[in-house]
PDB file of N, CA and C in Angstrom:
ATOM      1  N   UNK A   1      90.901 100.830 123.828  1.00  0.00           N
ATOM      2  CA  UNK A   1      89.829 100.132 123.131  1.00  0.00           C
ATOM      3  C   UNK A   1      89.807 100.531 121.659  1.00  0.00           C
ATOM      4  N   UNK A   2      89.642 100.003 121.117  1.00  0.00           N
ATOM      5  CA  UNK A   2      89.050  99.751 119.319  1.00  0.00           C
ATOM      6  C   UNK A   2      87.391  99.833 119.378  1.00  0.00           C
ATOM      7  N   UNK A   3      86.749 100.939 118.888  1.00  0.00           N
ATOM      8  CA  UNK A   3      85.368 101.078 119.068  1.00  0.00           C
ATOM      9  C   UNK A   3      85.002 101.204 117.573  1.00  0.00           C
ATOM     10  N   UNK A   4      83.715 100.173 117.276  1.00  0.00           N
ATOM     11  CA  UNK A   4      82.919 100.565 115.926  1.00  0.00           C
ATOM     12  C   UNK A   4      81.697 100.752 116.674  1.00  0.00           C
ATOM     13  N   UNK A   5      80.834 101.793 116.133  1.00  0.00           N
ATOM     14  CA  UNK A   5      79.507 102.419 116.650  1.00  0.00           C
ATOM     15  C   UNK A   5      79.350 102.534 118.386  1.00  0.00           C
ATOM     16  N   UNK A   6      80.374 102.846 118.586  1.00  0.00           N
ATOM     17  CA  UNK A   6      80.384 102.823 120.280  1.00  0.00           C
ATOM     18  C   UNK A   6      80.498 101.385 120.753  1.00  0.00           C
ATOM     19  N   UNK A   7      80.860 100.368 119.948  1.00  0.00           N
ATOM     20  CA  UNK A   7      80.843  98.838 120.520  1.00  0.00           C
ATOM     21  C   UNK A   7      82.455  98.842 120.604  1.00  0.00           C
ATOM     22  N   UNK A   8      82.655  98.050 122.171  1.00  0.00           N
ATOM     23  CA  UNK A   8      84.250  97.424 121.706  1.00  0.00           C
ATOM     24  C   UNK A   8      84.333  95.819 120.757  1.00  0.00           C
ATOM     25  N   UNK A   9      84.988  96.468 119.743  1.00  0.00           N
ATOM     26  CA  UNK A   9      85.608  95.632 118.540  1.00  0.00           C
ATOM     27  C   UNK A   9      86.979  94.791 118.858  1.00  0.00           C
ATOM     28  N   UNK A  10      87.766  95.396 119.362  1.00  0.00           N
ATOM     29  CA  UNK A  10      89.186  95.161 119.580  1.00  0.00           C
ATOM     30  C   UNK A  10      89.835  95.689 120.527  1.00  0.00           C
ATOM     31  N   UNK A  11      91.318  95.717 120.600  1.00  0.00           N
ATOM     32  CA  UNK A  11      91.978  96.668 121.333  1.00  0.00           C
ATOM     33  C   UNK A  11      93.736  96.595 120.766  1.00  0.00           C
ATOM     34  N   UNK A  12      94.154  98.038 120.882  1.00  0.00           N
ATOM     35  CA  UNK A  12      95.291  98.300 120.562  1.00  0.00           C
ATOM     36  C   UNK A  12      96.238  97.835 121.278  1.00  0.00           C
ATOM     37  N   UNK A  13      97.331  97.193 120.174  1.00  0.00           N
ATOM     38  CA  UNK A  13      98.574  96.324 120.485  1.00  0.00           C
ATOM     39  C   UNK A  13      99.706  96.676 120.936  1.00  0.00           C
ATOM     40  N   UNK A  14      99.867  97.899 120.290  1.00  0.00           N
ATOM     41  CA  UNK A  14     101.328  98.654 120.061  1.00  0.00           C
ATOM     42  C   UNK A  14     101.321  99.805 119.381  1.00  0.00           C
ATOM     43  N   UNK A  15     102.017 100.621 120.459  1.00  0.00           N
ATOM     44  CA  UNK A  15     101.850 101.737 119.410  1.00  0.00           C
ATOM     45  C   UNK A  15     103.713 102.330 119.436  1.00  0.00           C
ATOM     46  N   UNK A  16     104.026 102.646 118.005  1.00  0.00           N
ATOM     47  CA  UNK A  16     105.926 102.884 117.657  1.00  0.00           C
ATOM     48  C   UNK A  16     105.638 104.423 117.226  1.00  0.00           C
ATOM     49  N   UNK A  17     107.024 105.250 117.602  1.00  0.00           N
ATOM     50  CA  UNK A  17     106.975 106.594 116.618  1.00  0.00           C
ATOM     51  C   UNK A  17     107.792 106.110 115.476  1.00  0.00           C
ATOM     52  N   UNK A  18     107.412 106.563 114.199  1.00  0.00           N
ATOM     53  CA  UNK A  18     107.873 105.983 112.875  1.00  0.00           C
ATOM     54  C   UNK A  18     109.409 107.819 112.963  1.00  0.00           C
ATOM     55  N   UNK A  19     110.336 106.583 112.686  1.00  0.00           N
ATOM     56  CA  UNK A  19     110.911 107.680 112.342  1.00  0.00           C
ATOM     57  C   UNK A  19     110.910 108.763 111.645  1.00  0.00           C
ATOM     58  N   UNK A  20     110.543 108.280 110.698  1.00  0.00           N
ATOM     59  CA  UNK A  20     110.844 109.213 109.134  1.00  0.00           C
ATOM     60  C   UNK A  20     109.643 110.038 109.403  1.00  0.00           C
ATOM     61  N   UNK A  21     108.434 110.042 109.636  1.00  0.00           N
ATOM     62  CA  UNK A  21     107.527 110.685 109.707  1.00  0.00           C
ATOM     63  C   UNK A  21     107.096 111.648 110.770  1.00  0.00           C
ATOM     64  N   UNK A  22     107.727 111.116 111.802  1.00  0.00           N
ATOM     65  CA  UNK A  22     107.007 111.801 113.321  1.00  0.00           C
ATOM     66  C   UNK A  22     105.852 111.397 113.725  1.00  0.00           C
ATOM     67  N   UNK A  23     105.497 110.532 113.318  1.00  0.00           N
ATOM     68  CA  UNK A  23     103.877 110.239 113.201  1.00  0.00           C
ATOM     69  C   UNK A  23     103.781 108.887 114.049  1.00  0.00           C
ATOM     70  N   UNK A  24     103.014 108.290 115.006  1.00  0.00           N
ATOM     71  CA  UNK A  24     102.581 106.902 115.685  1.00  0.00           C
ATOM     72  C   UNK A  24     102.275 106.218 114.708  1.00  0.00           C
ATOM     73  N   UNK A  25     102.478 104.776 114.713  1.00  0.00           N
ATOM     74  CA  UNK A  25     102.256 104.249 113.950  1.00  0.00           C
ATOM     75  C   UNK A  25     101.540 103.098 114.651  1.00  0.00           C
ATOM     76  N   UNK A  26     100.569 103.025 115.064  1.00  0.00           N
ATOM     77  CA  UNK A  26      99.491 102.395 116.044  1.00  0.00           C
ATOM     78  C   UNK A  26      99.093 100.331 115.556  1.00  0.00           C
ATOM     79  N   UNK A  27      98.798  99.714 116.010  1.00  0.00           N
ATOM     80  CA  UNK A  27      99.012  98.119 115.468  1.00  0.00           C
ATOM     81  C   UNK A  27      97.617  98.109 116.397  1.00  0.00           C
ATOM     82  N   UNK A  28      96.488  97.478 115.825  1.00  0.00           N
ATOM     83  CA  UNK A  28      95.186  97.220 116.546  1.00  0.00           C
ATOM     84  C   UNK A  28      94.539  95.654 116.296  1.00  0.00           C
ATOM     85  N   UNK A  29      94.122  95.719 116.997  1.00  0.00           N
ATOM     86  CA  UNK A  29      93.601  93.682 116.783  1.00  0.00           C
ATOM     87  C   UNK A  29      91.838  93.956 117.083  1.00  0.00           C
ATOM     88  N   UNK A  30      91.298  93.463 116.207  1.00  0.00           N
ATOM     89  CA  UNK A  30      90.292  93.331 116.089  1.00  0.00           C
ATOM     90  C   UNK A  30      89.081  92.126 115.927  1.00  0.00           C
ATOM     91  N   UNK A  31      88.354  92.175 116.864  1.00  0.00           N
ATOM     92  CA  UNK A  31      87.710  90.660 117.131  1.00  0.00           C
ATOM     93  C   UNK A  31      87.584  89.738 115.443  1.00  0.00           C
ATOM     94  N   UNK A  32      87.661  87.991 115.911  1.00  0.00           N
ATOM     95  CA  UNK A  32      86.824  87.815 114.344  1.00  0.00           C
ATOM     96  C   UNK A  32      85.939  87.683 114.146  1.00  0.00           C
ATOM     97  N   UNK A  33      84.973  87.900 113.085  1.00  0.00           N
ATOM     98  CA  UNK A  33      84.058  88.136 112.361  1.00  0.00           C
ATOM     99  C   UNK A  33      83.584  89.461 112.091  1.00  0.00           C
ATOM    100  N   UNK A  34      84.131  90.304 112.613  1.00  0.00           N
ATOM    101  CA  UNK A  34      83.860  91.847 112.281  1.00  0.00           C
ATOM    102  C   UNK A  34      84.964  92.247 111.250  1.00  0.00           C
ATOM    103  N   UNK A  35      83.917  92.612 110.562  1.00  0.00           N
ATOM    104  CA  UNK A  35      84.982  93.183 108.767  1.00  0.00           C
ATOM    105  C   UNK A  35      84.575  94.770 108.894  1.00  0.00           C
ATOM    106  N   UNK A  36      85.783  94.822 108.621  1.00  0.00           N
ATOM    107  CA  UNK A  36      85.929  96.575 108.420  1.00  0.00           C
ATOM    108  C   UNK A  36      86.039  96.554 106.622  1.00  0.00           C
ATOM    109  N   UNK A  37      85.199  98.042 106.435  1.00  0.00           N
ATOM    110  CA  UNK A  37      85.338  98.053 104.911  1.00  0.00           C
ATOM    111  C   UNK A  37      86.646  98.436 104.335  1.00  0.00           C
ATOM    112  N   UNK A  38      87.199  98.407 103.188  1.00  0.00           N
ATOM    113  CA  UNK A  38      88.592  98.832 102.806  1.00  0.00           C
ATOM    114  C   UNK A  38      88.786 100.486 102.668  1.00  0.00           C
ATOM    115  N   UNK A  39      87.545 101.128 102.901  1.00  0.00           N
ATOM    116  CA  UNK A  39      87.659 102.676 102.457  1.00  0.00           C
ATOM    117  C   UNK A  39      86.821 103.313 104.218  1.00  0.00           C
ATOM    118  N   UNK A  40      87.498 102.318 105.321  1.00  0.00           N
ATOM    119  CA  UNK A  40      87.038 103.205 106.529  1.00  0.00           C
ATOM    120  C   UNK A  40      87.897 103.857 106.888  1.00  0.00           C
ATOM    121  N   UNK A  41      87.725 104.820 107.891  1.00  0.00           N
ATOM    122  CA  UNK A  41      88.939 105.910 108.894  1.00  0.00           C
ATOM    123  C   UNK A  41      88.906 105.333 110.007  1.00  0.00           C
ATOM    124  N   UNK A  42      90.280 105.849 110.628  1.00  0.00           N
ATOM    125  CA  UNK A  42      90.171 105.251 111.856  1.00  0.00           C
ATOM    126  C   UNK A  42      90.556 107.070 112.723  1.00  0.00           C
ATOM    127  N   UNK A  43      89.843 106.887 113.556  1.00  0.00           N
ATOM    128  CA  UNK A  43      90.105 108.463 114.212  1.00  0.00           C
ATOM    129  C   UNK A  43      90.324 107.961 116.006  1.00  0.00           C
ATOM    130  N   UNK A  44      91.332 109.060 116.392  1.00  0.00           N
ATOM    131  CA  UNK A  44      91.715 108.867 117.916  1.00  0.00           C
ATOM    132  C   UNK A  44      90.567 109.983 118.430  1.00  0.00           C
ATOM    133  N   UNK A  45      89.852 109.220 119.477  1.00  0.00           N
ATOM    134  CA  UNK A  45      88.890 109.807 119.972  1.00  0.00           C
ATOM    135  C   UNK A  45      89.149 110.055 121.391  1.00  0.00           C
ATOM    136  N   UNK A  46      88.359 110.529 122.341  1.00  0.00           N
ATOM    137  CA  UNK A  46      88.642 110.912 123.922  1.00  0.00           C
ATOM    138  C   UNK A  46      87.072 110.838 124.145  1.00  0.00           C
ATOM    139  N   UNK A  47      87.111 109.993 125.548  1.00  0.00           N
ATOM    140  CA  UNK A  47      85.972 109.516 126.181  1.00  0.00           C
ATOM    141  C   UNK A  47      85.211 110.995 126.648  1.00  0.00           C
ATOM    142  N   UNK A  48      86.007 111.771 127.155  1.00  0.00           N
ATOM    143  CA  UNK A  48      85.775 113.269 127.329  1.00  0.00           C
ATOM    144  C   UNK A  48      86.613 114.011 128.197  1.00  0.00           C
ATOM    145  N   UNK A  49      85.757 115.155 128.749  1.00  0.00           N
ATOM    146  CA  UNK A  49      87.260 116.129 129.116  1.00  0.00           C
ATOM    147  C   UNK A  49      88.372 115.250 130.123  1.00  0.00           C
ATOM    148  N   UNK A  50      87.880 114.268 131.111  1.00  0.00           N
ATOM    149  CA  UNK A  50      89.090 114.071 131.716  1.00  0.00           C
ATOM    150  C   UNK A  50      89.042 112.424 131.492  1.00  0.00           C
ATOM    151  N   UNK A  51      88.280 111.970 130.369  1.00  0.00           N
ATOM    152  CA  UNK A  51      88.628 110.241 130.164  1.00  0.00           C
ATOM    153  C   UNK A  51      89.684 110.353 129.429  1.00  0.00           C
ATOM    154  N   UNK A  52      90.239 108.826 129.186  1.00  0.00           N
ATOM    155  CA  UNK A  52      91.272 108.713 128.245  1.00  0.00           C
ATOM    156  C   UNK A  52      90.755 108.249 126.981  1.00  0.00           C
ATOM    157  N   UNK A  53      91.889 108.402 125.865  1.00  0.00           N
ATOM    158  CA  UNK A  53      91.409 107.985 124.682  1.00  0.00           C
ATOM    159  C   UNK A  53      91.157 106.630 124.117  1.00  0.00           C
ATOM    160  N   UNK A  54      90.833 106.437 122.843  1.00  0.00           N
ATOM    161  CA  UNK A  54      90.440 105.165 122.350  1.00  0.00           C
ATOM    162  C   UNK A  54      90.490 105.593 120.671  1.00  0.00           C
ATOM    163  N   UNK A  55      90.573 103.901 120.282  1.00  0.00           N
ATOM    164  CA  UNK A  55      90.367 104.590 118.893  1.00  0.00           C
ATOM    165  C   UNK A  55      88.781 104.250 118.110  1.00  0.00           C
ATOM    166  N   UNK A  56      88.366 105.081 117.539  1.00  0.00           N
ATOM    167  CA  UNK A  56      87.116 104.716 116.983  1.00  0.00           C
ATOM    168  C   UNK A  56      87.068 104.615 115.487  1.00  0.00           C
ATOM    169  N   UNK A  57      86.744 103.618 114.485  1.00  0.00           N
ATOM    170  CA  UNK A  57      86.926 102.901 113.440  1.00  0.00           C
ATOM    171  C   UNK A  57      85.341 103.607 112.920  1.00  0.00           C
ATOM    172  N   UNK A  58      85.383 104.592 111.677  1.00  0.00           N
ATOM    173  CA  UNK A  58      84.480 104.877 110.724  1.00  0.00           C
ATOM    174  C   UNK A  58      84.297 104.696 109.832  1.00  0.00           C
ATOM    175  N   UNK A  59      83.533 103.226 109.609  1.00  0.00           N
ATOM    176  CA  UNK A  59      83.205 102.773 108.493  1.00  0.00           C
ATOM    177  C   UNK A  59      82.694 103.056 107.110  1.00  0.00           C
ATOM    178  N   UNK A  60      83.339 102.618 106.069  1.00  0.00           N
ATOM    179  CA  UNK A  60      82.788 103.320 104.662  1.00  0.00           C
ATOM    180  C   UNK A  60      81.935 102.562 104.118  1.00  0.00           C
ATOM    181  N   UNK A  61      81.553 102.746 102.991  1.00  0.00           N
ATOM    182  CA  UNK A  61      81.029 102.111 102.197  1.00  0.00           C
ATOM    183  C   UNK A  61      81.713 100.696 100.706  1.00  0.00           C
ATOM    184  N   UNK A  62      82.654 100.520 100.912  1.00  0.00           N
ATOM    185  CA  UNK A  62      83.146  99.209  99.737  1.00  0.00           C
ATOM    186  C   UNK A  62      82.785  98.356 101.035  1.00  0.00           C
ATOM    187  N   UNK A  63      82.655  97.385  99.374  1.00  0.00           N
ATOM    188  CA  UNK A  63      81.857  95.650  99.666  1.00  0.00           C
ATOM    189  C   UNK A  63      83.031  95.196  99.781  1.00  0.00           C
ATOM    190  N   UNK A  64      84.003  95.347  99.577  1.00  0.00           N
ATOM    191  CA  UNK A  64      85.473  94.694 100.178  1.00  0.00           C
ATOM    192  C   UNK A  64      86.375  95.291 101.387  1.00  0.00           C
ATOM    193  N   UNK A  65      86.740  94.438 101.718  1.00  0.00           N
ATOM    194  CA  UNK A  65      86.998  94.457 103.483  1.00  0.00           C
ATOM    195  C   UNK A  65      88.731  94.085 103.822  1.00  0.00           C
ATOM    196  N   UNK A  66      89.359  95.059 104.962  1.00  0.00           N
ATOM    197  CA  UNK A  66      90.611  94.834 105.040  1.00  0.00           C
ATOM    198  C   UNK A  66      91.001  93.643 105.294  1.00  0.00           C
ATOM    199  N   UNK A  67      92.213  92.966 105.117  1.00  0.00           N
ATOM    200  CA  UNK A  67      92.875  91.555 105.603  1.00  0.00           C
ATOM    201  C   UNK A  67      93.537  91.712 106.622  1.00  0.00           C
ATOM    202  N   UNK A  68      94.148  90.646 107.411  1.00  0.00           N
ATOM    203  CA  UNK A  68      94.831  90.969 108.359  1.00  0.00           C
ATOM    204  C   UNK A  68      96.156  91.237 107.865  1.00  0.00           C
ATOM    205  N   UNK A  69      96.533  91.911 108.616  1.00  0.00           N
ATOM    206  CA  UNK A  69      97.938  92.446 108.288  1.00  0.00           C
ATOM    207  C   UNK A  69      97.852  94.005 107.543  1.00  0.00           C
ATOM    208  N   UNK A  70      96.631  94.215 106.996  1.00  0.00           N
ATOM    209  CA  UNK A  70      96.813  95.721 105.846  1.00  0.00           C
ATOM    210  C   UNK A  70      96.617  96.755 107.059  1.00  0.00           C
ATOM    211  N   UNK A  71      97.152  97.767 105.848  1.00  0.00           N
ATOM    212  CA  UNK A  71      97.540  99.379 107.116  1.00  0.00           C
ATOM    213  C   UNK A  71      96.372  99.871 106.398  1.00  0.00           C
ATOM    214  N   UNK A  72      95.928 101.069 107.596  1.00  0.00           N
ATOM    215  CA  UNK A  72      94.912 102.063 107.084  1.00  0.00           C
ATOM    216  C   UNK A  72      95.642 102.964 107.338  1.00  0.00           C
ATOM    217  N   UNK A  73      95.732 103.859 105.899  1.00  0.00           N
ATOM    218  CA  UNK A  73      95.648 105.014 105.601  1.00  0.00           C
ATOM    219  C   UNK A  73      94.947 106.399 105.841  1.00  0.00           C
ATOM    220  N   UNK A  74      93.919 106.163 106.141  1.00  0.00           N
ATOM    221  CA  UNK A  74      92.893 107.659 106.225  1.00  0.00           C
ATOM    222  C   UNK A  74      92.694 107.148 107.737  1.00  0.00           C
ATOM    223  N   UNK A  75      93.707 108.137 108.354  1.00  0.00           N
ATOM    224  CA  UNK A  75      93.273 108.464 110.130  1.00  0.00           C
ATOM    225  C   UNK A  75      93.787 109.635 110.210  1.00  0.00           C
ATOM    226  N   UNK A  76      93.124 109.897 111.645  1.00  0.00           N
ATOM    227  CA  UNK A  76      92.633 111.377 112.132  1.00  0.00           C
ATOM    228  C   UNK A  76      92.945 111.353 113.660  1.00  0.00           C
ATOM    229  N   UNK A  77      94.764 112.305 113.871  1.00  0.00           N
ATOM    230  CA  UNK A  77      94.913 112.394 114.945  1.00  0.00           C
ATOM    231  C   UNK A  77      93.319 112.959 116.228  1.00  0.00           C
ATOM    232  N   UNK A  78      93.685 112.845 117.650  1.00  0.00           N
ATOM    233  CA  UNK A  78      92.238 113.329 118.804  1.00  0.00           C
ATOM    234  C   UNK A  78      93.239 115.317 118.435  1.00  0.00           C
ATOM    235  N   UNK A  79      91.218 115.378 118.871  1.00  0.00           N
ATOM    236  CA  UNK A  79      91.271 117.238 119.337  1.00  0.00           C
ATOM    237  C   UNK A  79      91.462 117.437 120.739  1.00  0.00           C
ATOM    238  N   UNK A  80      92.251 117.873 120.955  1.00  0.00           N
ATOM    239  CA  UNK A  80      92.060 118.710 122.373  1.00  0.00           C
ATOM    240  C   UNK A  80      91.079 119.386 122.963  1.00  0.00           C
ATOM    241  N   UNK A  81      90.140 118.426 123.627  1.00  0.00           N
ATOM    242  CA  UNK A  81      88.819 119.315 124.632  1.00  0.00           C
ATOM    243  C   UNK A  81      89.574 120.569 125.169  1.00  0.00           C
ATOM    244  N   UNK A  82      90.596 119.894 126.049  1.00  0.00           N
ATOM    245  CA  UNK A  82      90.997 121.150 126.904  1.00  0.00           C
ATOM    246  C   UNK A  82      91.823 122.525 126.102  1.00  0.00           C
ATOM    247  N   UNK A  83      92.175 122.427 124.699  1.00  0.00           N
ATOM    248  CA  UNK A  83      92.493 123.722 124.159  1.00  0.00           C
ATOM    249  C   UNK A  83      91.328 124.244 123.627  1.00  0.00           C
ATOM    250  N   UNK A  84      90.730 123.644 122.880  1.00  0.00           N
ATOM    251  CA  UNK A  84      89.571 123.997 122.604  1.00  0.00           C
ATOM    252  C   UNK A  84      88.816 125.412 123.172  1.00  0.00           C
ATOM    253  N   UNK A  85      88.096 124.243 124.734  1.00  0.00           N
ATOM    254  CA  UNK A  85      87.690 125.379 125.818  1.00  0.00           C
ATOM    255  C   UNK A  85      88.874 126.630 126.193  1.00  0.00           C
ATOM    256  N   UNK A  86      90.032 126.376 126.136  1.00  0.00           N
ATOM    257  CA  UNK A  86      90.596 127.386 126.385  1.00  0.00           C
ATOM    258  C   UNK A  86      90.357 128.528 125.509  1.00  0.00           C
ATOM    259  N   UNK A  87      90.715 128.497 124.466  1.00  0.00           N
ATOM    260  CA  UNK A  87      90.181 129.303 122.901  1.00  0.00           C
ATOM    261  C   UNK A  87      88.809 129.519 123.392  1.00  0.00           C
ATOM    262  N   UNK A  88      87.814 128.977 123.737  1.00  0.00           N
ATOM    263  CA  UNK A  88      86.444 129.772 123.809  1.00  0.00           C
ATOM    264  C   UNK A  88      86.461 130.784 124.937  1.00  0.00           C
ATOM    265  N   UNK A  89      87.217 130.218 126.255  1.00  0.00           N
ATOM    266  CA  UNK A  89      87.636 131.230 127.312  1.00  0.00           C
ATOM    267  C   UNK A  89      87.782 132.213 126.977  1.00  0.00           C
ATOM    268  N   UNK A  90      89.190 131.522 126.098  1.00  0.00           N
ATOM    269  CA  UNK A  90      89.676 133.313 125.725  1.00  0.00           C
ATOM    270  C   UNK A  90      89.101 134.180 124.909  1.00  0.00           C
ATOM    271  N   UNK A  91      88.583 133.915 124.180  1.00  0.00           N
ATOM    272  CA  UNK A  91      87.757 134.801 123.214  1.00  0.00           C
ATOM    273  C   UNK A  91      88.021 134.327 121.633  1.00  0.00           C
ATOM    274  N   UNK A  92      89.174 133.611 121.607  1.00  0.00           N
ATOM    275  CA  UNK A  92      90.079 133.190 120.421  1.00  0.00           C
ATOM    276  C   UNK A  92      89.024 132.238 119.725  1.00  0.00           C
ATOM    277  N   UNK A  93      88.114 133.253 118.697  1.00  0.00           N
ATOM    278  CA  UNK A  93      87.305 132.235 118.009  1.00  0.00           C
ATOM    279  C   UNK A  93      88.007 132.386 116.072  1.00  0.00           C
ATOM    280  N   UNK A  94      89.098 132.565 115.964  1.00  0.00           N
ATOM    281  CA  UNK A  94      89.714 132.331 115.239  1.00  0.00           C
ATOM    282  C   UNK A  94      89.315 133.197 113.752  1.00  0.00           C
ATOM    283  N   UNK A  95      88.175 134.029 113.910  1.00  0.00           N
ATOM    284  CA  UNK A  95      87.739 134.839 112.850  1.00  0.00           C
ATOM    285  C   UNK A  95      88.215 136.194 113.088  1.00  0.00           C
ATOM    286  N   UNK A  96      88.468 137.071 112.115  1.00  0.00           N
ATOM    287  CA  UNK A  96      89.029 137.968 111.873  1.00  0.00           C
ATOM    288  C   UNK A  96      87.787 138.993 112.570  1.00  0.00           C
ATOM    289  N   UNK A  97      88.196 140.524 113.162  1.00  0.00           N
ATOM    290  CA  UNK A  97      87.071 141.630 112.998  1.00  0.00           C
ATOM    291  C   UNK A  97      87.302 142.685 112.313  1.00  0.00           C
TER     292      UNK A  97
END
């Protein structure tokens, strides 16, 4: 799913590993009449510890809005619930004593 404010917007098309980068390079379709601003993020989110993911679209603030076809730039691979909790298990809160 493609989520803005917890609503489904869309849903993802395709997702390629880009060579050169190592990085997914994700293709999303999004209903019409919903405009995304030109300065939003898009972040990979997780429903929770054992749902699967989705992506969730964080909208900015410009009065101008992507076209079809443009790439977004400012995204934000998902966190790992389950390392996370592991690190709190373990004690591994990442500050020095």
């Amino acid at each position: 799913d493609v989520r803005l404010a917890g609503v489904k917007v869309g849903t993802v098309t395709g997702v390629t590993l880009n060579p050169e980068t190592y990085r997914a390079d994700t293709t999303l379709s999004v209903a019409s009449g919903v405009e995304i601003p030109d300065d939003s993020a898009v972040i990979v989110s997780q429903e929770g510890l054992l749902g699967g993911n989705f992506v969730e679209i964080m909208p900015g603030g410009s009065p101008f809005f992507y076209e079809e076809g443009d790439e977004i730039l400012d995204t934000q691979g998902s966190v790992s619930l389950i390392s996370l909790l592991l690190k709190f298990v373990a004690g591994d809160s990442g500050a020095s004593e």
